[in-house]
N, C-alpha and C. Protein backbone atom coordinates (compact mmCIF):
# COMPACT_ATOMS: atom_id res chain seq x y z
N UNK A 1 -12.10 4.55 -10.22
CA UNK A 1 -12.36 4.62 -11.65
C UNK A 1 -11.83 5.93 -12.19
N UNK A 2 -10.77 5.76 -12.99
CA UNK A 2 -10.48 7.10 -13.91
C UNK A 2 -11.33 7.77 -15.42
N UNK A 3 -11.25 8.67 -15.65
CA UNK A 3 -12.43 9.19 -16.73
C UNK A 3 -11.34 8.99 -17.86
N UNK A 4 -12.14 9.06 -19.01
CA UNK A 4 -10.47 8.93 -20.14
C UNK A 4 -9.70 9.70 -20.02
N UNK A 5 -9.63 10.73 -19.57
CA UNK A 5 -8.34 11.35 -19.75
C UNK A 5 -7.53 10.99 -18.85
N UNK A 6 -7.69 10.81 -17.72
CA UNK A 6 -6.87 10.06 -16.55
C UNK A 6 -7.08 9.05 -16.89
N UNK A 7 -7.18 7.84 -17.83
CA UNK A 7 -6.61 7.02 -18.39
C UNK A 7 -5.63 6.79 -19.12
N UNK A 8 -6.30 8.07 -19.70
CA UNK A 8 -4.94 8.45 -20.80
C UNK A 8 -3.78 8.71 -20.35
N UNK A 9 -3.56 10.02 -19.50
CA UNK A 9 -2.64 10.50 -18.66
C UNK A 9 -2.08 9.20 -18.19
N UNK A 10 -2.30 8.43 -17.30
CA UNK A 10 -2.44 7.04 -16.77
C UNK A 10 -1.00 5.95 -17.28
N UNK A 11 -1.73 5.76 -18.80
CA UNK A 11 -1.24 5.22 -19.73
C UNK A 11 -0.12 5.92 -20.03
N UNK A 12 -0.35 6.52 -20.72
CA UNK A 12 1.20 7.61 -21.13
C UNK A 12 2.07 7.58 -20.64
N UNK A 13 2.09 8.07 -19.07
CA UNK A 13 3.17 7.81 -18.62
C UNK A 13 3.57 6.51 -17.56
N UNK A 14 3.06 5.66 -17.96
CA UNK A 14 3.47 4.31 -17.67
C UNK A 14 4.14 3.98 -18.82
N UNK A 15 3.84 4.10 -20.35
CA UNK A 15 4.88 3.92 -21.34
C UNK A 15 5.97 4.63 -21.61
N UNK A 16 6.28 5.62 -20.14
CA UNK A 16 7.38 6.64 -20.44
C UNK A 16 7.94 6.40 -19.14
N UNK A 17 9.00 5.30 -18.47
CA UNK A 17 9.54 5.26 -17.03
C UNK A 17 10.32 6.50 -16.69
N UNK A 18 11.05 7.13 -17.83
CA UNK A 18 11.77 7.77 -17.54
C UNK A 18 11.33 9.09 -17.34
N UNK A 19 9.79 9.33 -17.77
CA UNK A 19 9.49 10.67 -17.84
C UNK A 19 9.04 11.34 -18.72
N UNK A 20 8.45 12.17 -18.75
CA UNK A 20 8.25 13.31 -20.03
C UNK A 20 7.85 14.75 -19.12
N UNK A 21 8.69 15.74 -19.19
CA UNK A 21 8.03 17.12 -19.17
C UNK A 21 6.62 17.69 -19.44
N UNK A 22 5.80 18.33 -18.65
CA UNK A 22 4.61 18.73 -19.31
C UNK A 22 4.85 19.61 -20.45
N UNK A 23 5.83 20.23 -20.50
CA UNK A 23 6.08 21.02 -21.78
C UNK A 23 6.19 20.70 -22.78
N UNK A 24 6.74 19.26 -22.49
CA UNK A 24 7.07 18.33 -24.11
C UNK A 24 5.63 17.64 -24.37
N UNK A 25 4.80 17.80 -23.56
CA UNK A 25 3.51 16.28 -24.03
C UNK A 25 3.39 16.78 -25.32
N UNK A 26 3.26 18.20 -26.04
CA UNK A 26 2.23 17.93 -27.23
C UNK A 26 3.28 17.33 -28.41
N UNK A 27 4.30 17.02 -27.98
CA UNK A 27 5.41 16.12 -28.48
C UNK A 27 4.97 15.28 -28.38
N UNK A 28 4.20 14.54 -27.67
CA UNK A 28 3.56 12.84 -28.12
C UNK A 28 2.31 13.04 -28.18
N UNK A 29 2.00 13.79 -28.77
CA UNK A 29 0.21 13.83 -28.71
C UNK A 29 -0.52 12.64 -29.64
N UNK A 30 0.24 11.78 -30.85
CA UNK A 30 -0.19 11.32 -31.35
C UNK A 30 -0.10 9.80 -30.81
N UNK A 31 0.74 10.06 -29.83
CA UNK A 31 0.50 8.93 -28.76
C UNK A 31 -0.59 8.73 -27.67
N UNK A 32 -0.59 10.19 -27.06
CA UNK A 32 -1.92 10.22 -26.42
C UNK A 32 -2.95 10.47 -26.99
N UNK A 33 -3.24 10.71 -27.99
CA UNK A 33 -4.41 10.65 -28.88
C UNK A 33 -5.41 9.29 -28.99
N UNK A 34 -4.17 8.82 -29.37
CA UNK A 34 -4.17 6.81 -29.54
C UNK A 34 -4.67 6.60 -28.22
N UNK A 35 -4.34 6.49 -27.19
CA UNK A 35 -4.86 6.29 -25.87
C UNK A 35 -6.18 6.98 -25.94
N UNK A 36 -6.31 8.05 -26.04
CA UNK A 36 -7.35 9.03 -25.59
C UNK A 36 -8.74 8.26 -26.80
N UNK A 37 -8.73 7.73 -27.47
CA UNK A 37 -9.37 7.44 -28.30
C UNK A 37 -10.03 5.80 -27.99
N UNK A 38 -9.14 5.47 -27.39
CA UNK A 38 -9.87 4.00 -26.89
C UNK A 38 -11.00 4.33 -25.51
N UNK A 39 -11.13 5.70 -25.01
CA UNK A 39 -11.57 5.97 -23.76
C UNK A 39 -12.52 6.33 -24.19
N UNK A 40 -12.72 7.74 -25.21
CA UNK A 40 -13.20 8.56 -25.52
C UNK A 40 -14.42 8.26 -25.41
N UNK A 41 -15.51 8.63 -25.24
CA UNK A 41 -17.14 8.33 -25.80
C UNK A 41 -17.10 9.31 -27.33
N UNK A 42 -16.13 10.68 -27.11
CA UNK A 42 -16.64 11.46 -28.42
C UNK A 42 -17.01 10.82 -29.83
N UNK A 43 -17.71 11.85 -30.28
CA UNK A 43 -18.22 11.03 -31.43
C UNK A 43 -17.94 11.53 -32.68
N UNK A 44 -17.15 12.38 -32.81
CA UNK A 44 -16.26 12.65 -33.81
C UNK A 44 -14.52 12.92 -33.66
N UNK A 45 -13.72 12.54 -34.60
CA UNK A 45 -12.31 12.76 -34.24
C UNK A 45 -11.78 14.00 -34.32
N UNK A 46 -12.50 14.94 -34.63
CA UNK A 46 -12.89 16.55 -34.56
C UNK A 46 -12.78 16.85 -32.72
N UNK A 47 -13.56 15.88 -32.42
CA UNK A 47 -13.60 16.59 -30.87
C UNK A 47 -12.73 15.79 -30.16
N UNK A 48 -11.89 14.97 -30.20
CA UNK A 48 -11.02 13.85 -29.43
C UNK A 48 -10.30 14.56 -29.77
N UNK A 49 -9.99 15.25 -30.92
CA UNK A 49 -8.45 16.14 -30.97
C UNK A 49 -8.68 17.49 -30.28
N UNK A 50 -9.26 18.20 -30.15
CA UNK A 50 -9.99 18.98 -28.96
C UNK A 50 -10.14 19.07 -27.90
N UNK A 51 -10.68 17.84 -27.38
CA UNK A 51 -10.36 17.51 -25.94
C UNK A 51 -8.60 17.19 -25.93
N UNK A 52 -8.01 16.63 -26.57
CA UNK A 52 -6.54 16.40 -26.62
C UNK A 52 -5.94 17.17 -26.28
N UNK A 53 -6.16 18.46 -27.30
CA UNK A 53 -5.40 19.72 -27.18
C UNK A 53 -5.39 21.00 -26.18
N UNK A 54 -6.99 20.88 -26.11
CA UNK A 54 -7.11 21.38 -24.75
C UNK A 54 -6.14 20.81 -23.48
N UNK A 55 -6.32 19.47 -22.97
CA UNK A 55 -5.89 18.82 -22.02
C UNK A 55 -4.30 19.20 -21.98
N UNK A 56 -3.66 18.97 -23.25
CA UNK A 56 -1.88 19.87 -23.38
C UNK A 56 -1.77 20.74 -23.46
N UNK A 57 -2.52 21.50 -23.21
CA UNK A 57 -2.02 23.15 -23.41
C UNK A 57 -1.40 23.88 -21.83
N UNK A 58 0.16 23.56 -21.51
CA UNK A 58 0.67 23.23 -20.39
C UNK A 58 0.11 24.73 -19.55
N UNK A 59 -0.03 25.94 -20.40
CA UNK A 59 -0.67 27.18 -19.26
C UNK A 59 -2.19 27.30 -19.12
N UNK A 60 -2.84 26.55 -19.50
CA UNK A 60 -4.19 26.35 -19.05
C UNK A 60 -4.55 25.65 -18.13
N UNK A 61 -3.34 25.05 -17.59
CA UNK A 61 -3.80 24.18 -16.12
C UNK A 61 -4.59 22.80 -16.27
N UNK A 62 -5.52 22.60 -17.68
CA UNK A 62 -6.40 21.77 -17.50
C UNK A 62 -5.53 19.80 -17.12
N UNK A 63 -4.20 20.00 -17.80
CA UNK A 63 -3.36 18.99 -17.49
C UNK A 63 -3.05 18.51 -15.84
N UNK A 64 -2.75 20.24 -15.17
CA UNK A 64 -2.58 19.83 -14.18
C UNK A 64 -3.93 19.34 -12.84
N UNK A 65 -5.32 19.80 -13.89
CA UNK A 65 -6.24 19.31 -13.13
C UNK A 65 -6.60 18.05 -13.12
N UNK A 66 -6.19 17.45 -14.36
CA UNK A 66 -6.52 16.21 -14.82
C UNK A 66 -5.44 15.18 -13.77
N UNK A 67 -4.08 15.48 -13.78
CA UNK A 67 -3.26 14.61 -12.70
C UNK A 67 -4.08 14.90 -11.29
N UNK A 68 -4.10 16.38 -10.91
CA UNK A 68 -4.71 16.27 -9.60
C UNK A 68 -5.69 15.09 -8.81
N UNK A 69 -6.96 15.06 -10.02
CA UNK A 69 -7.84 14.05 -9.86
C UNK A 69 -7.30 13.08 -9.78
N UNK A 70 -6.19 12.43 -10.41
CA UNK A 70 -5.40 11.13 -10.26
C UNK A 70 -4.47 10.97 -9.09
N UNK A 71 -4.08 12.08 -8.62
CA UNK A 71 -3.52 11.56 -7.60
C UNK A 71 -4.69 11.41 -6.22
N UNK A 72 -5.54 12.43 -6.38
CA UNK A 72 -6.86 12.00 -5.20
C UNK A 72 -7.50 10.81 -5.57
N UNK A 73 -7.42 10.77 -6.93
CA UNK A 73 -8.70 9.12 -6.77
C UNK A 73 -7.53 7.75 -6.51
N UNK A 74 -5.86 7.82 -6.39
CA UNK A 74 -5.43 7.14 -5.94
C UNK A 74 -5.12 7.15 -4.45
N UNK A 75 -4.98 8.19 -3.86
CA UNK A 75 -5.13 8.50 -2.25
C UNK A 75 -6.27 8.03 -1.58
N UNK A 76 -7.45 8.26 -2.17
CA UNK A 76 -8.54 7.37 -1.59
C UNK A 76 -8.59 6.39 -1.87
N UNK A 77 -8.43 5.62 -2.66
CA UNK A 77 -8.59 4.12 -2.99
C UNK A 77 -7.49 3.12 -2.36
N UNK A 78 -5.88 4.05 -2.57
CA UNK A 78 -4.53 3.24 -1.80
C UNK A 78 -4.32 3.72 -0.91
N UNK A 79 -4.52 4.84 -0.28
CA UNK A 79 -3.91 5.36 0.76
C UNK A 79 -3.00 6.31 0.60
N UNK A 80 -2.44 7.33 1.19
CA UNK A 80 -1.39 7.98 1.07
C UNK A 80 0.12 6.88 0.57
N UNK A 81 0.09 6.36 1.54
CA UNK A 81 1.74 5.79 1.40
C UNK A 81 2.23 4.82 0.08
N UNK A 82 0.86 4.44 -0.18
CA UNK A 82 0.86 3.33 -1.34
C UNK A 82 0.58 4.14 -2.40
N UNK A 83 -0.10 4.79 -2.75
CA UNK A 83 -0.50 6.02 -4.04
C UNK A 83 0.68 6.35 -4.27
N UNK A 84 1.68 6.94 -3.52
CA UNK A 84 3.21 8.02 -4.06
C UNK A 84 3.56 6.65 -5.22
N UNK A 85 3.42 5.36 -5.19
CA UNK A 85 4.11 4.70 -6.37
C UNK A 85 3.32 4.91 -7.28
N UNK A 86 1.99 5.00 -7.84
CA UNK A 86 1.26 5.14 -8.69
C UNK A 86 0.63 6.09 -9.11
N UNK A 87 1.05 7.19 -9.00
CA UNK A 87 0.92 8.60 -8.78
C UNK A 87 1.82 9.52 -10.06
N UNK A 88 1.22 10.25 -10.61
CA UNK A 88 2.11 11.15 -11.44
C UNK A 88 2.64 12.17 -11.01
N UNK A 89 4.09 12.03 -10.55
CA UNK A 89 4.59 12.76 -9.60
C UNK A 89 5.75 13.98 -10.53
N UNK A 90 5.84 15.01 -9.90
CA UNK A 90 6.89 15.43 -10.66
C UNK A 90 6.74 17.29 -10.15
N UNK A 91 8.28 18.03 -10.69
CA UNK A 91 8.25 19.45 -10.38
C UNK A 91 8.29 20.02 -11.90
N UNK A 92 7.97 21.59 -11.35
CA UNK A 92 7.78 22.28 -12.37
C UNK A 92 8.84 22.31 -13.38
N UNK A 93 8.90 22.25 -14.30
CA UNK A 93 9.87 22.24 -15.74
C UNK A 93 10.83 20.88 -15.12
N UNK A 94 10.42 20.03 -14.55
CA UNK A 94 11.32 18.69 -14.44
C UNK A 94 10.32 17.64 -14.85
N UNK A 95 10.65 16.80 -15.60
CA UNK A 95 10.39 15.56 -15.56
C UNK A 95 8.89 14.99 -14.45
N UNK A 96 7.73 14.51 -14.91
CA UNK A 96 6.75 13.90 -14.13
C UNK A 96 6.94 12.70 -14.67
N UNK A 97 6.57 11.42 -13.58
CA UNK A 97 6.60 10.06 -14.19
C UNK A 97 5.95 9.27 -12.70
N UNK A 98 5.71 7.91 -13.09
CA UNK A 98 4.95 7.19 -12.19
C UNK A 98 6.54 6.51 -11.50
N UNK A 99 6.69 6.37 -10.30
CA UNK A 99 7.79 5.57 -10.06
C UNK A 99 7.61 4.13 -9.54
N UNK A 100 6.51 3.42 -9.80
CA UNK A 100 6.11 1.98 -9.59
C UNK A 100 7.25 1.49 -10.76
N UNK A 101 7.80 0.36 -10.42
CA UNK A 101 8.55 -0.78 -11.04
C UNK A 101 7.57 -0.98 -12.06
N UNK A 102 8.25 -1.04 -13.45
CA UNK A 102 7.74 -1.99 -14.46
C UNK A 102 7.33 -3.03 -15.00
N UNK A 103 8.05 -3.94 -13.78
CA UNK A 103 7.87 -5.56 -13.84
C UNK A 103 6.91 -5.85 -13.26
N UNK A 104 6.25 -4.69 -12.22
CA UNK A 104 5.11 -4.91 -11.23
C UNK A 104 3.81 -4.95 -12.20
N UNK A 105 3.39 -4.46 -13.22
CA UNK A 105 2.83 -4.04 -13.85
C UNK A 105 2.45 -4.99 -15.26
N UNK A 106 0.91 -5.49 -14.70
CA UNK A 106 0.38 -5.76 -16.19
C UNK A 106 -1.08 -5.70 -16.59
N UNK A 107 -1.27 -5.28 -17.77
CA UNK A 107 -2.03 -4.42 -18.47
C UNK A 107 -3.06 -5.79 -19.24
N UNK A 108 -4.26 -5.09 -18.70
CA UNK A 108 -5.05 -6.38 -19.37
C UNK A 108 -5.71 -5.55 -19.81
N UNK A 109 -6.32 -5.72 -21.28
CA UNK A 109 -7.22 -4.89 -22.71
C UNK A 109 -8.52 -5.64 -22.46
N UNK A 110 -9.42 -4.42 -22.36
CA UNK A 110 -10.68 -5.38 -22.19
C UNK A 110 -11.13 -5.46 -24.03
C-alpha cells in the first residue's frame, strides 16, 4: 500500500514514459497536485499545496524520501528482480522514470 504521495509520485511518472528530471517536477506541479488531491485526506487546498510543495522542493530531500519508500514497499512485495520494472529509477540531474511497458499497464479508478 502506498500513502498519497507515493501514489502520486506513482502516477506521475507512469504518465511520463519518457521521464521527468527531479529538477523539472515543480514544472508539473499542477499535474501532481491533481493526483495528489484524489489521495489527499487534507482538508483544505491550503495544505495539499503545502504538502505539494514541500514534497518538490528537489534540496530538501523530502522527494527523494518519498521514492525511497517506493522502491522498498516494491522490493518487499515483488522482490528485487521484479520491482527494478516498477520502480522510480533514475541518476542525479538525469531523467527518473518507471521502465515497465505501457501496454502492461491498466489503471482501474475506484
Amino acid at each position: 500500500r502506498l500513502n498519497p504521495k507515493e501514489k502520486t509520485l506513482f502516477l506521475f511518472f507512469l504518465n511520463h514514459p519518457k521521464g521527468v528530471r527531479i529538477v523539472d517536477l515543480m514544472d508539473h506541479k499542477a499535474e501532481i497536485l491533481e493526483h495528489y488531491k484524489r489521495f489527499s485526506r487534507a482538508s483544505t487546498p491550503s495544505l495539499i499545496e503545502d504538502a505539494v510543495d514541500l514534497m518538490l522542493q528537489p534540496t530538501d530531500g523530502n522527494i527523494n524520501q518519498v521514492l525511497t519508500r517506493i522502491r522498498s514497499k516494491f522490493k518487499q512485495t515483488a522482490g528485487d528482480s521484479i520491482a527494478g520494472y516498477y520502480t522510480i529509477e533514475g541518476a542525479r540531474n538525469e531523467v527518473y522514470k518507471i521502465s515497465l511497458n505501457r501496454e502492461l499497464i491498466t489503471i482501474i479508478e475506484n
